[in-house]
C-alpha atoms as a PDB file:
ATOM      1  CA  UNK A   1     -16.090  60.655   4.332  1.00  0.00           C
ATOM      2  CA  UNK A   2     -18.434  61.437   1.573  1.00  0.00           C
ATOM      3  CA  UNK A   3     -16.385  60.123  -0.930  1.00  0.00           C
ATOM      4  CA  UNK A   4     -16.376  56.125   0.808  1.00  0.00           C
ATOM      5  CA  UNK A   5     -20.047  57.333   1.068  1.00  0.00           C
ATOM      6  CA  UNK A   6     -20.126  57.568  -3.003  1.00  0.00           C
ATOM      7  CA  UNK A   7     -18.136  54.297  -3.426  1.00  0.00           C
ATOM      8  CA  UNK A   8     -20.615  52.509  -1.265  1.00  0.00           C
ATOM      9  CA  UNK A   9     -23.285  50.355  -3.804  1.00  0.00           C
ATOM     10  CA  UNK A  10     -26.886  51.315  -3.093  1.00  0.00           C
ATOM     11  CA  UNK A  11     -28.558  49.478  -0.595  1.00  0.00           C
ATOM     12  CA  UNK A  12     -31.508  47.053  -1.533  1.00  0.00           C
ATOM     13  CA  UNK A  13     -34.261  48.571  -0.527  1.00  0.00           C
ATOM     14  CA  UNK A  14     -37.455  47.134   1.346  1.00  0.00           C
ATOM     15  CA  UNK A  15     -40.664  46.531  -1.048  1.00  0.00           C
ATOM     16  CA  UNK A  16     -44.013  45.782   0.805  1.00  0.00           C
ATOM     17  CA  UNK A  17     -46.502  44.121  -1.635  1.00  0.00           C
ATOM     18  CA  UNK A  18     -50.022  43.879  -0.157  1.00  0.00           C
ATOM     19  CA  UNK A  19     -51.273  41.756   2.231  1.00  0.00           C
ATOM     20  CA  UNK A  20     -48.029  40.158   2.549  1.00  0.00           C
ATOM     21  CA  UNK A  21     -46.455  39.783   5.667  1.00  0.00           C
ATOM     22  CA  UNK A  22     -42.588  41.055   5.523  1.00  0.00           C
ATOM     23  CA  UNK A  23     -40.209  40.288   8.331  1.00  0.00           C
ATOM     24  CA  UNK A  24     -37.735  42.678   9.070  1.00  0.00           C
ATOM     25  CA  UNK A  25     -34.913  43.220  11.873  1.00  0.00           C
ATOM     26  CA  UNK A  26     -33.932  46.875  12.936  1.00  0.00           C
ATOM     27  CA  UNK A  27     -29.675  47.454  13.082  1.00  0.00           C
ATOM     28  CA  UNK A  28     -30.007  50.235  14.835  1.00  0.00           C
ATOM     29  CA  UNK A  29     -32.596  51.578  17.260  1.00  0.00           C
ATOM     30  CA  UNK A  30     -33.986  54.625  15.841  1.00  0.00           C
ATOM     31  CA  UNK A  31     -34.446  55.662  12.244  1.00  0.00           C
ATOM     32  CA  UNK A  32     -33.187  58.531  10.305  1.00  0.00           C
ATOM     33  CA  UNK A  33     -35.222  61.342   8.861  1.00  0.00           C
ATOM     34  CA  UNK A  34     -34.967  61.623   5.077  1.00  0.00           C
ATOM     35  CA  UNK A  35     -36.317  63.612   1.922  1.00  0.00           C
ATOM     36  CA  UNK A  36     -37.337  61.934  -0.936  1.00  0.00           C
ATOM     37  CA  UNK A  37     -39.666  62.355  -3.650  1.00  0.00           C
ATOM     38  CA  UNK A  38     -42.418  60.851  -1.442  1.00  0.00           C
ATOM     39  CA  UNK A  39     -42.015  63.346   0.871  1.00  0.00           C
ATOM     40  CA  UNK A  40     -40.002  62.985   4.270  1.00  0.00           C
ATOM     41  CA  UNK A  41     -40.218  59.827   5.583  1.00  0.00           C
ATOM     42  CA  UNK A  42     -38.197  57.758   8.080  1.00  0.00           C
ATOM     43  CA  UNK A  43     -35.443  55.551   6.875  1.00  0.00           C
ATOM     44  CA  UNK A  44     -34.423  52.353   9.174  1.00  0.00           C
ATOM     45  CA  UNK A  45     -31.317  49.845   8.496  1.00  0.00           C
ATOM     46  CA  UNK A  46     -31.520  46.270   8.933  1.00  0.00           C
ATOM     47  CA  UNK A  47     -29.856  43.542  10.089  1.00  0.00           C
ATOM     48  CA  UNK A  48     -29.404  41.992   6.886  1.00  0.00           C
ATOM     49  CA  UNK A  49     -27.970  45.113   5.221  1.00  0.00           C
ATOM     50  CA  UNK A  50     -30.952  46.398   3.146  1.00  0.00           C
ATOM     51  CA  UNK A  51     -32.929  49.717   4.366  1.00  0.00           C
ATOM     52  CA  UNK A  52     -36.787  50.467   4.218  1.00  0.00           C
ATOM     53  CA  UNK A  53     -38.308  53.953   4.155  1.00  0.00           C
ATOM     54  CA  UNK A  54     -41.632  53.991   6.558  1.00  0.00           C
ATOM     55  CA  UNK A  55     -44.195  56.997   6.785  1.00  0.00           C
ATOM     56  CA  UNK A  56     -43.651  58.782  10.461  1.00  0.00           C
ATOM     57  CA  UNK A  57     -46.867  56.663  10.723  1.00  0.00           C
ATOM     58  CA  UNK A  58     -45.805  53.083  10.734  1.00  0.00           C
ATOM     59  CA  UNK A  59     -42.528  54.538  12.271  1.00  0.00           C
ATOM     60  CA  UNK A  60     -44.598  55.628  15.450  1.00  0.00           C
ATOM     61  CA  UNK A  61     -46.118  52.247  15.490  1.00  0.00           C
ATOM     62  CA  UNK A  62     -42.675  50.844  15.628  1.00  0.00           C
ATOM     63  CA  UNK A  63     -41.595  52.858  18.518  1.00  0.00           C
ATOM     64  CA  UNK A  64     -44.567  52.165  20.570  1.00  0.00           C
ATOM     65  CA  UNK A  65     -44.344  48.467  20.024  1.00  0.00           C
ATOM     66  CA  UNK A  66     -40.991  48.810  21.754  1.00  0.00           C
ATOM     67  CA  UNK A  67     -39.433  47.295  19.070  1.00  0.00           C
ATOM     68  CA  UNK A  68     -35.658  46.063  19.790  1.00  0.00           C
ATOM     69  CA  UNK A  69     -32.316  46.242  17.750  1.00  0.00           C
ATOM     70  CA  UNK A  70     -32.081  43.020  16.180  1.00  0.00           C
ATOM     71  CA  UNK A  71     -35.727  41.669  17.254  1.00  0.00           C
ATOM     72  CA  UNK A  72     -37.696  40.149  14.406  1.00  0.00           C
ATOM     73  CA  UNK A  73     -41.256  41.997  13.437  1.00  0.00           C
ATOM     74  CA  UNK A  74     -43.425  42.437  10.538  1.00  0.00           C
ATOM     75  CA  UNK A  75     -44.982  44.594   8.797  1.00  0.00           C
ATOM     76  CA  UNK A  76     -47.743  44.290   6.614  1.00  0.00           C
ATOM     77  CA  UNK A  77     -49.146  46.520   4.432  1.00  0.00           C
ATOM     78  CA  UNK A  78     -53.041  45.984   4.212  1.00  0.00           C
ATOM     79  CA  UNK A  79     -55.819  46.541   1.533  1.00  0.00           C
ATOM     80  CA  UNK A  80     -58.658  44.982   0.782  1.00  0.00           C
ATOM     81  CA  UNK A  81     -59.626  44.402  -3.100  1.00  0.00           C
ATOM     82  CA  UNK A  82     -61.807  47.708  -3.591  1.00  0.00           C
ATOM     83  CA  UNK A  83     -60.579  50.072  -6.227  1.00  0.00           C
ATOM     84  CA  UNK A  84     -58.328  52.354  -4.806  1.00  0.00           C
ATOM     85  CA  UNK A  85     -58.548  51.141  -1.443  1.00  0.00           C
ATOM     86  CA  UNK A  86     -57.519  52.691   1.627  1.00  0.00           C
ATOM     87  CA  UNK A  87     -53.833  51.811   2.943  1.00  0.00           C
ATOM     88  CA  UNK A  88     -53.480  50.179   6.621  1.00  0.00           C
ATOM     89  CA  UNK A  89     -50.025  49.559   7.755  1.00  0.00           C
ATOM     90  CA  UNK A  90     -50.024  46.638  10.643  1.00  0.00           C
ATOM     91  CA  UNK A  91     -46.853  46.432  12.662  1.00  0.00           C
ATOM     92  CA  UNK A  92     -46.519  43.206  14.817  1.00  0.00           C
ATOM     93  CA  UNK A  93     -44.254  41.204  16.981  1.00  0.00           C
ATOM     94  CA  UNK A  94     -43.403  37.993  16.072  1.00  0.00           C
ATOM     95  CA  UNK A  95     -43.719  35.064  18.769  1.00  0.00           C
ATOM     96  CA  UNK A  96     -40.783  33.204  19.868  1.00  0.00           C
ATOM     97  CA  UNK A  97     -37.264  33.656  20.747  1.00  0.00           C
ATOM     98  CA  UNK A  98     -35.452  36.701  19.379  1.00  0.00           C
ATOM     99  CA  UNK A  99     -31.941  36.951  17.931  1.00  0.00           C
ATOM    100  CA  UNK A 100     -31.347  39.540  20.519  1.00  0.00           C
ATOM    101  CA  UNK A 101     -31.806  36.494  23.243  1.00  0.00           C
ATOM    102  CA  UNK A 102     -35.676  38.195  24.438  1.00  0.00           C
ATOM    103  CA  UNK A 103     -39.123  35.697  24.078  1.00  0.00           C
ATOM    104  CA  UNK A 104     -41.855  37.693  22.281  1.00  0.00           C
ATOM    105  CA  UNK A 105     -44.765  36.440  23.404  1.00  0.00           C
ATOM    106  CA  UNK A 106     -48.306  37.294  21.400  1.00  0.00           C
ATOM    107  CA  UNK A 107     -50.608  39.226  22.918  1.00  0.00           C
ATOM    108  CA  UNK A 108     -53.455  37.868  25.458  1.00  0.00           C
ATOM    109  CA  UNK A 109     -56.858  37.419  23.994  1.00  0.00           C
ATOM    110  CA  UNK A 110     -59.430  40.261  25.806  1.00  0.00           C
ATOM    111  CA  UNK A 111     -60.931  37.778  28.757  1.00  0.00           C
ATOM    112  CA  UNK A 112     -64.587  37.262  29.247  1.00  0.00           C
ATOM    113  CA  UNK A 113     -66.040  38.194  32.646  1.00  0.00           C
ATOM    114  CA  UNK A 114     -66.805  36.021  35.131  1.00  0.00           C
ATOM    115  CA  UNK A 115     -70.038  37.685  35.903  1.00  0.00           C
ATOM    116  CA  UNK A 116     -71.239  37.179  32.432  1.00  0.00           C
ATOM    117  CA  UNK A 117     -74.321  35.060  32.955  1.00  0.00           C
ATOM    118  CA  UNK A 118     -73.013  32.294  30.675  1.00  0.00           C
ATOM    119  CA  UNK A 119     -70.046  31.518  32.775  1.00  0.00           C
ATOM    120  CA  UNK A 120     -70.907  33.113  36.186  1.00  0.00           C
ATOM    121  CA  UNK A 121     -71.646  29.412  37.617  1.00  0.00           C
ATOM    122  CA  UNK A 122     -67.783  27.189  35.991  1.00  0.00           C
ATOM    123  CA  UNK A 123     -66.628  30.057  33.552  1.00  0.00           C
ATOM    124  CA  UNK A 124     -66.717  27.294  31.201  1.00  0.00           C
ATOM    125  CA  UNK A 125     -69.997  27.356  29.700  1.00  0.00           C
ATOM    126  CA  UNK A 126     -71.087  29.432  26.810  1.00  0.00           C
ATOM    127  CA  UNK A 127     -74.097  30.410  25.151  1.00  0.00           C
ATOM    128  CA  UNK A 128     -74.644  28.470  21.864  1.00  0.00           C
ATOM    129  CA  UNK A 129     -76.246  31.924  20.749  1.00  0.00           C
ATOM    130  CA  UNK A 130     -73.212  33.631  21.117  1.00  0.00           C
ATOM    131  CA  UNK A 131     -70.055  31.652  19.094  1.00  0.00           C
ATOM    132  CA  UNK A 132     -67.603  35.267  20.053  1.00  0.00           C
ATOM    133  CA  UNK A 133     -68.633  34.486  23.677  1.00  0.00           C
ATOM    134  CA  UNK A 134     -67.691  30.656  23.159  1.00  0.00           C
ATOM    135  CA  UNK A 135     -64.134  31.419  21.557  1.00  0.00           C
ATOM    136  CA  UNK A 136     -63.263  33.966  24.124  1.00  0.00           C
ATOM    137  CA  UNK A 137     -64.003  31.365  27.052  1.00  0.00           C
ATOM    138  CA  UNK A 138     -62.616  28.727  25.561  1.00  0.00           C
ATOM    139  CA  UNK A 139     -59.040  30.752  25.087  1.00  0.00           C
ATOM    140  CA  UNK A 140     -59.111  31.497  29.175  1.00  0.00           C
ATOM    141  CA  UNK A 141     -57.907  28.489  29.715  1.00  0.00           C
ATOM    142  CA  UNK A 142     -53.944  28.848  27.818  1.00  0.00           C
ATOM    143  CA  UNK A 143     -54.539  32.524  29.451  1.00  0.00           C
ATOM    144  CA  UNK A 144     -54.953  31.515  32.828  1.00  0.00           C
ATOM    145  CA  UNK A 145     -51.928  29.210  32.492  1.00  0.00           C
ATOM    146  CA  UNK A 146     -50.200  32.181  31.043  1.00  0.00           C
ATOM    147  CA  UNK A 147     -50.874  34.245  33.818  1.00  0.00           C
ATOM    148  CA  UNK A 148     -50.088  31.929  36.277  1.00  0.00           C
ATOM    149  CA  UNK A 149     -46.316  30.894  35.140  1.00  0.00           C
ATOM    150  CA  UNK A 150     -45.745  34.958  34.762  1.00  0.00           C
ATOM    151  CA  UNK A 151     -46.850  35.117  38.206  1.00  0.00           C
ATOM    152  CA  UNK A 152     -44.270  32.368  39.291  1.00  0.00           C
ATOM    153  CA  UNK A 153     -42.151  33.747  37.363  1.00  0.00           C
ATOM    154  CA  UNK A 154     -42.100  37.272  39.325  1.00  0.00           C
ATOM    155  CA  UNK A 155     -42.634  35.540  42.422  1.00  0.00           C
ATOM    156  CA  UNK A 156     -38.858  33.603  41.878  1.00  0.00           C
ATOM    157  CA  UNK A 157     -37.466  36.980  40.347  1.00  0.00           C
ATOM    158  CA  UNK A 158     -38.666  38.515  43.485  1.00  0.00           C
ATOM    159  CA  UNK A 159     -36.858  35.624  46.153  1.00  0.00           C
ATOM    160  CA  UNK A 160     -33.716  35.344  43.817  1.00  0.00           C
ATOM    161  CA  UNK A 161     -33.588  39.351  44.187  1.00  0.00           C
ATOM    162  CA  UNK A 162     -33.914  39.548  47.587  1.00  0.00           C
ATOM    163  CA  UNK A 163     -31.185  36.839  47.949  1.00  0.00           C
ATOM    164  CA  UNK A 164     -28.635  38.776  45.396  1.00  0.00           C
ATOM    165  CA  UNK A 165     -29.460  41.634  47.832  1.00  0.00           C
ATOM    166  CA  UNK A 166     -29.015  40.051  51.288  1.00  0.00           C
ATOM    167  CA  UNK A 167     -26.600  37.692  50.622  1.00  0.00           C
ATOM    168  CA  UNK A 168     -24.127  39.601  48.637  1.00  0.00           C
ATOM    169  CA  UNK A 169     -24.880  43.078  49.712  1.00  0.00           C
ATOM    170  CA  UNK A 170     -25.698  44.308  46.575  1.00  0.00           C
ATOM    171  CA  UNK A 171     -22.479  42.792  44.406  1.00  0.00           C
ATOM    172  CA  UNK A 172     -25.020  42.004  42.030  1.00  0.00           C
ATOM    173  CA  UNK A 173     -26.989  44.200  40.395  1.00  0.00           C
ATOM    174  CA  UNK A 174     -30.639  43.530  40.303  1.00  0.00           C
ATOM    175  CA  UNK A 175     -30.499  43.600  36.313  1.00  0.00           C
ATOM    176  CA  UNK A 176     -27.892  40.969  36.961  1.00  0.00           C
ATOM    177  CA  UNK A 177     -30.070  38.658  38.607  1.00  0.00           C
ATOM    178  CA  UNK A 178     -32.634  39.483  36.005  1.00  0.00           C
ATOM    179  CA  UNK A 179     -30.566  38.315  33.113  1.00  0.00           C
ATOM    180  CA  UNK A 180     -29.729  35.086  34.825  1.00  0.00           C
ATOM    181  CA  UNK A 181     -33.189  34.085  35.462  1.00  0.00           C
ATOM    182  CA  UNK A 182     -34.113  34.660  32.039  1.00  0.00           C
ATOM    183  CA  UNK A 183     -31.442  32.959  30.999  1.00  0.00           C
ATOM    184  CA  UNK A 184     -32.275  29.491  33.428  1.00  0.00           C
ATOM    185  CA  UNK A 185     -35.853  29.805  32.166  1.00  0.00           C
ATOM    186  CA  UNK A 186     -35.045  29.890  28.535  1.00  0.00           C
ATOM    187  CA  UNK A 187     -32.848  26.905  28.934  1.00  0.00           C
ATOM    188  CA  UNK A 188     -35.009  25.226  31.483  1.00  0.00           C
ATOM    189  CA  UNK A 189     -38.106  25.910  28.620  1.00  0.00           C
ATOM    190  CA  UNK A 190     -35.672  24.649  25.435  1.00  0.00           C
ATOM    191  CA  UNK A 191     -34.598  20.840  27.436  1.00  0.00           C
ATOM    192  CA  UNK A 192     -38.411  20.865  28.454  1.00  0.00           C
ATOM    193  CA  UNK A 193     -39.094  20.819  24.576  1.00  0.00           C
ATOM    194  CA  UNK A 194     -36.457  18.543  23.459  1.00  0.00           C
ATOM    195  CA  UNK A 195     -37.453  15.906  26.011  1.00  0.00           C
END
């Protein structure tokens, strides 16, 4: 065994210039703990056959992501244009459908609350004196939407459940029924986009 592993050629290996977005896939789930000269760090494999080597830090923000095997992210390493600038690493997800047949979705916008006195009354108005206050009212409105399809959404996962369950006395498996009305509304949502 180690001596295919010595045959093997090296594996390109990840570079992360700054303030450049990289997109990445995971091959497997979890990483593997290595030593290097850096120190020990956290080497992942990806889909398209290279490796990168992440401090336990950005690892950790991998994991609580929930990051998936073959779901496309990015990573970004940040600085701003100081002289030896501090180091952020950003981990998101990136919006759309995944090679691993999920929907990443980006995150909802904080809302505003209604009984902020510049949208108690509609929930539309803002305060010119307070543009933040604008821009966070004016995104409710794709939110809302957002919340209510999610809402249908559990309300037919619900029904089609209960039917699985009643109907067919538990032949299928709730993840079953699951799957398949992912899989209607990703189809239903792709010929709703082509039309």
């Amino acid at each position: 065994m180690a001596a295919a592993q010595a045959n093997r050629p090296p594996r390109e290996v990840v570079d992360f210039p700054l303030n450049v977005p990289v997109t990445v896939a995971l091959k497997y789930g979890q990483g593997k703990t290595v030593s290097s000269q850096y120190g020990e760090r956290m080497m992942f494999s990806l889909t398209d056959g290279r490796v990168m080597f992440l401090d336990f830090e950005v690892a950790g923000q991998i994991a609580s992501l929930g990051i998936n095997v073959r779901e496309s992210f990015s990573i970004t390493k940040r600085s701003d244009d100081r002289k030896d600038p501090p180091i952020a690493w950003v981990v998101a997800r990136l919006a759309g459908e995944q090679p691993n047949g999920t929907f990443a979705v980006p995150a909802l916008p904080a809302a505003v609350p209604a009984t902020h006195p510049d949208n108690a009354s509609t929930g539309l108005a803002a305060s010119s004196k307070s543009p933040a206050l604008a821009t966070a009212v004016a995104r409710r409105q794709p939110a809302r939407a957002l919340i209510e399809e999610a809402n249908t959404l559990v309300d037919a996962y619900a029904e089609v459940l209960e039917r699985a369950l009643t109907t067919y006395q538990g032949r299928i498996k709730p993840e079953e029924a699951r799957a398949l009305l992912i899989t209607a509304y990703i189809q239903r949502s792709k010929l709703s986009s082509a039309a």
